[in-house]
C-alpha atoms as a PDB file:
ATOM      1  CA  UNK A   1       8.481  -4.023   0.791  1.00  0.00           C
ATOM      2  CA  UNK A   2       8.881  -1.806   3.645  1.00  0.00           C
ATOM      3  CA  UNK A   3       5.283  -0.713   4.285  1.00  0.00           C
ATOM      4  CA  UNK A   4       4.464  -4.586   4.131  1.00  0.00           C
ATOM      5  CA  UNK A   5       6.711  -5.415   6.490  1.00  0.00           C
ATOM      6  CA  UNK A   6       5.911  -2.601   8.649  1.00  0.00           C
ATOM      7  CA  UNK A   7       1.662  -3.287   8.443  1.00  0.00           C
ATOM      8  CA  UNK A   8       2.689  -6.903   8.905  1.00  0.00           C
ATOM      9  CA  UNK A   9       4.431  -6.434  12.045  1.00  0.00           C
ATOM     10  CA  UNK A  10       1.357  -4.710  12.941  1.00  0.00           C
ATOM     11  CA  UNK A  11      -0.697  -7.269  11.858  1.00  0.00           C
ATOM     12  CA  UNK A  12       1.325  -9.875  13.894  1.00  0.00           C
ATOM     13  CA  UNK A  13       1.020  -7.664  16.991  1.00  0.00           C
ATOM     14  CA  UNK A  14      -2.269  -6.207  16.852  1.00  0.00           C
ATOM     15  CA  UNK A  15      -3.229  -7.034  20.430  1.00  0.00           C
ATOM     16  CA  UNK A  16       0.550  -5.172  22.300  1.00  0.00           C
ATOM     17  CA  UNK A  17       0.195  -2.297  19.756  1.00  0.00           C
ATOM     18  CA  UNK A  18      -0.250   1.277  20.558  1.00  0.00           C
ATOM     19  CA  UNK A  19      -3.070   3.045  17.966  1.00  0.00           C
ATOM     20  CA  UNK A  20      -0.047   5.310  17.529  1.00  0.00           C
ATOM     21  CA  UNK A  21       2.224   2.253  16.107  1.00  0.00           C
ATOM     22  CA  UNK A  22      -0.869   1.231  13.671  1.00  0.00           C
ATOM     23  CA  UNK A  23      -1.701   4.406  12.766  1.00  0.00           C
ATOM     24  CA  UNK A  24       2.060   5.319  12.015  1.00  0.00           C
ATOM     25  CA  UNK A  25       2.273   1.949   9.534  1.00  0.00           C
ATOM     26  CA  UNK A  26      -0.964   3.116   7.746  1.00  0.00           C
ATOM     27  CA  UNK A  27      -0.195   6.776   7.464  1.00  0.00           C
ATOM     28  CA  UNK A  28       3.422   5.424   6.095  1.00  0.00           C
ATOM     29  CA  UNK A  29       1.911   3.077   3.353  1.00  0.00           C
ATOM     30  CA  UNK A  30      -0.799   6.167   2.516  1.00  0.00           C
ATOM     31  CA  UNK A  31       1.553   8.438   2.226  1.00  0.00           C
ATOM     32  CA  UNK A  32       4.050   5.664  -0.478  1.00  0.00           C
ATOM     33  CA  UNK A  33       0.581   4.505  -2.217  1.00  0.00           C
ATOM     34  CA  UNK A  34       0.277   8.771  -2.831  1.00  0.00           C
ATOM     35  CA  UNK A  35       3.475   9.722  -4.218  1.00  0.00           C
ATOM     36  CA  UNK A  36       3.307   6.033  -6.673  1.00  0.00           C
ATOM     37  CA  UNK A  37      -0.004   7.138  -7.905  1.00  0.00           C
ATOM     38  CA  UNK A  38       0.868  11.198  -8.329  1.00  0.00           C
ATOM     39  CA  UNK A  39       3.900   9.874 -10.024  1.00  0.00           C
ATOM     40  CA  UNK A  40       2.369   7.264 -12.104  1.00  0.00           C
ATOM     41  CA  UNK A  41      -0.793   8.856 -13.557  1.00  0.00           C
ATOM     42  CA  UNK A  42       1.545  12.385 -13.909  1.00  0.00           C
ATOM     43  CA  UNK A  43       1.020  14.119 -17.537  1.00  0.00           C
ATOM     44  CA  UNK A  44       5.442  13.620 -17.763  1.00  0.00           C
ATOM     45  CA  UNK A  45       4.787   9.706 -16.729  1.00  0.00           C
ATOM     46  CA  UNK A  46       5.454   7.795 -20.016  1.00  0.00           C
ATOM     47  CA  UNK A  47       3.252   4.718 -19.023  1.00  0.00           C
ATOM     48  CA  UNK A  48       0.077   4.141 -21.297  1.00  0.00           C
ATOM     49  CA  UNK A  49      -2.977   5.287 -20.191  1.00  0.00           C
ATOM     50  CA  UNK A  50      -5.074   1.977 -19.387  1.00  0.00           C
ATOM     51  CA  UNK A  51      -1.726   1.557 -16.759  1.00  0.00           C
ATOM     52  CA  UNK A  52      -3.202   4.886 -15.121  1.00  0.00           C
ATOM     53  CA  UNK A  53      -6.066   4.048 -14.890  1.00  0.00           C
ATOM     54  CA  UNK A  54      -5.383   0.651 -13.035  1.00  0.00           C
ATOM     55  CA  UNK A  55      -3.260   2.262 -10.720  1.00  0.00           C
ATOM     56  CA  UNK A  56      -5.608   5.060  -9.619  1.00  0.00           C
ATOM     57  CA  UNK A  57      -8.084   2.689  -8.810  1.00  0.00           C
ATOM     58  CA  UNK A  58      -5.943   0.748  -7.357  1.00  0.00           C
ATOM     59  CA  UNK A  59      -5.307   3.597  -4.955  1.00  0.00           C
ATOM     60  CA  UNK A  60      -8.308   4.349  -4.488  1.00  0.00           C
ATOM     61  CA  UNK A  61      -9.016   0.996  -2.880  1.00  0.00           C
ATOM     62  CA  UNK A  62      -6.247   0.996  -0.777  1.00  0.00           C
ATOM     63  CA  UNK A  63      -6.860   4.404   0.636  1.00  0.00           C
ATOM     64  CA  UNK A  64     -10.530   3.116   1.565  1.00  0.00           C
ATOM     65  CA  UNK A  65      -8.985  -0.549   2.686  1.00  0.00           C
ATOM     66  CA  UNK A  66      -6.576   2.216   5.266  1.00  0.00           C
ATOM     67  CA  UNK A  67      -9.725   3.714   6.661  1.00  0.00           C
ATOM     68  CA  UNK A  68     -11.272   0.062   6.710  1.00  0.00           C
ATOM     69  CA  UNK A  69      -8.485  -0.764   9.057  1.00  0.00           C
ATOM     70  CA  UNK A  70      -8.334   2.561  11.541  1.00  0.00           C
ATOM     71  CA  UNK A  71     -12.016   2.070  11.881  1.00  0.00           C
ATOM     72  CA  UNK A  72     -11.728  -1.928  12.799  1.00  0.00           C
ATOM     73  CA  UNK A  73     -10.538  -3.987  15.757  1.00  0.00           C
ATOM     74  CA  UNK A  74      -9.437  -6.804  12.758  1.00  0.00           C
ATOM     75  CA  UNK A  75      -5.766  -7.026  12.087  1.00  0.00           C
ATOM     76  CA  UNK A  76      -7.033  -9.437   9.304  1.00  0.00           C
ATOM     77  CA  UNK A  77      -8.122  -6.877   7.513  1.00  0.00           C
ATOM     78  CA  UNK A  78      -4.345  -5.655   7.169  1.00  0.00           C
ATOM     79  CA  UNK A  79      -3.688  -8.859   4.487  1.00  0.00           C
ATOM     80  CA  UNK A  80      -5.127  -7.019   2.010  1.00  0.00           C
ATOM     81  CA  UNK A  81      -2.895  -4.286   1.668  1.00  0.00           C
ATOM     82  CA  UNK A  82       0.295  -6.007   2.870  1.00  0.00           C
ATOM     83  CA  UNK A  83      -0.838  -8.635   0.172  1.00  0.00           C
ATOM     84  CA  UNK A  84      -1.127  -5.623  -2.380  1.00  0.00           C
ATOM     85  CA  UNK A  85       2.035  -3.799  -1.362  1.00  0.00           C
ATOM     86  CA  UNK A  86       4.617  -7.006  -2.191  1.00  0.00           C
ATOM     87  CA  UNK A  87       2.598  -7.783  -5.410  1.00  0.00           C
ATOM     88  CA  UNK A  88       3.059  -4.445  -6.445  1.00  0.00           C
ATOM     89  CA  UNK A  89       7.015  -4.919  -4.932  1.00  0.00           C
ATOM     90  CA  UNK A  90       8.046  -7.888  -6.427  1.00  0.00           C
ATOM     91  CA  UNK A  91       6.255  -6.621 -10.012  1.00  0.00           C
ATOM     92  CA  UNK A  92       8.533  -3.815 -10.156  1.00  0.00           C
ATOM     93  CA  UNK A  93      11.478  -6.025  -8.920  1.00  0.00           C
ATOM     94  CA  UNK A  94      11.206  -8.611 -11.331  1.00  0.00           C
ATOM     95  CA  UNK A  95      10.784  -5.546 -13.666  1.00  0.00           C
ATOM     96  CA  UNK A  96      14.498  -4.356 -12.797  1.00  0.00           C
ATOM     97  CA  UNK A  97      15.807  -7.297 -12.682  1.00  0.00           C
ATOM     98  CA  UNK A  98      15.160  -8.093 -16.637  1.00  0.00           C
ATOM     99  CA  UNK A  99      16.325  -4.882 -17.600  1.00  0.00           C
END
C-alpha cells in the first residue's frame, strides 16, 4: 500500500513534481515488485508453480509499465500500477486476515 500511495501522490501532482520525486516513487515500487518476485518464484518458496509463473509475468509488466511512465509526460499512465499494487495489497491482506 505504500508504493500506491506514494505513485498516487505522484499521480495527483504530476504537474509541481520534481523528475527526482517521480523517479524516487518508481524506483521504490521497482525495487518492492523485485524482492516479491525473487521471493515468490525462489526454489525455497512453497507456492505452486502456475503461482510463479503469474507473478513473474506479472513483474515483468510492471517493470515495462515503470519505463512506460519515466519515458511519458502522462501521470495517467501511473493507474495502472497503483491499480496493481493495492490489488496485489488487499489480496494478501484479506489473505492474513482469514488465517
Amino acid at each position: 500500500m505504500k508504493a500506491a500511495a506514494r505513485l498516487q501522490l505522484i499521480k495527483d501532482e504530476w504537474g509541481e513534481a520534481t523528475l527526482a520525486e517521480k523517479d524516487d516513487a518508481l524506483v521504490y515500487n521497482r525495487k518492492l515488485w523485485s524482492i516479491l518476485v525473487t521471493s515468490a518464484t525462489s526454489e525455497e518458496s512453497q507456492l505452486p508453480q502456475d503461482i510463479k509463473n503469474n507473478i513473474a509475468s506479472l513483474a515483468v509488466f510492471v517493470f515495462k509499465q515503470t519505463i512506460t511512465v519515466m519515458t511519458s509526460d502522462d501521470a495517467e499512465k501511473l493507474n495502472t500500477l497503483i491499480s496493481i499494487n493495492r490489488a496485489i495489497a488487499e489480496g494478501l491482506r484479506a489473505r492474513v486476515e482469514t488465517e
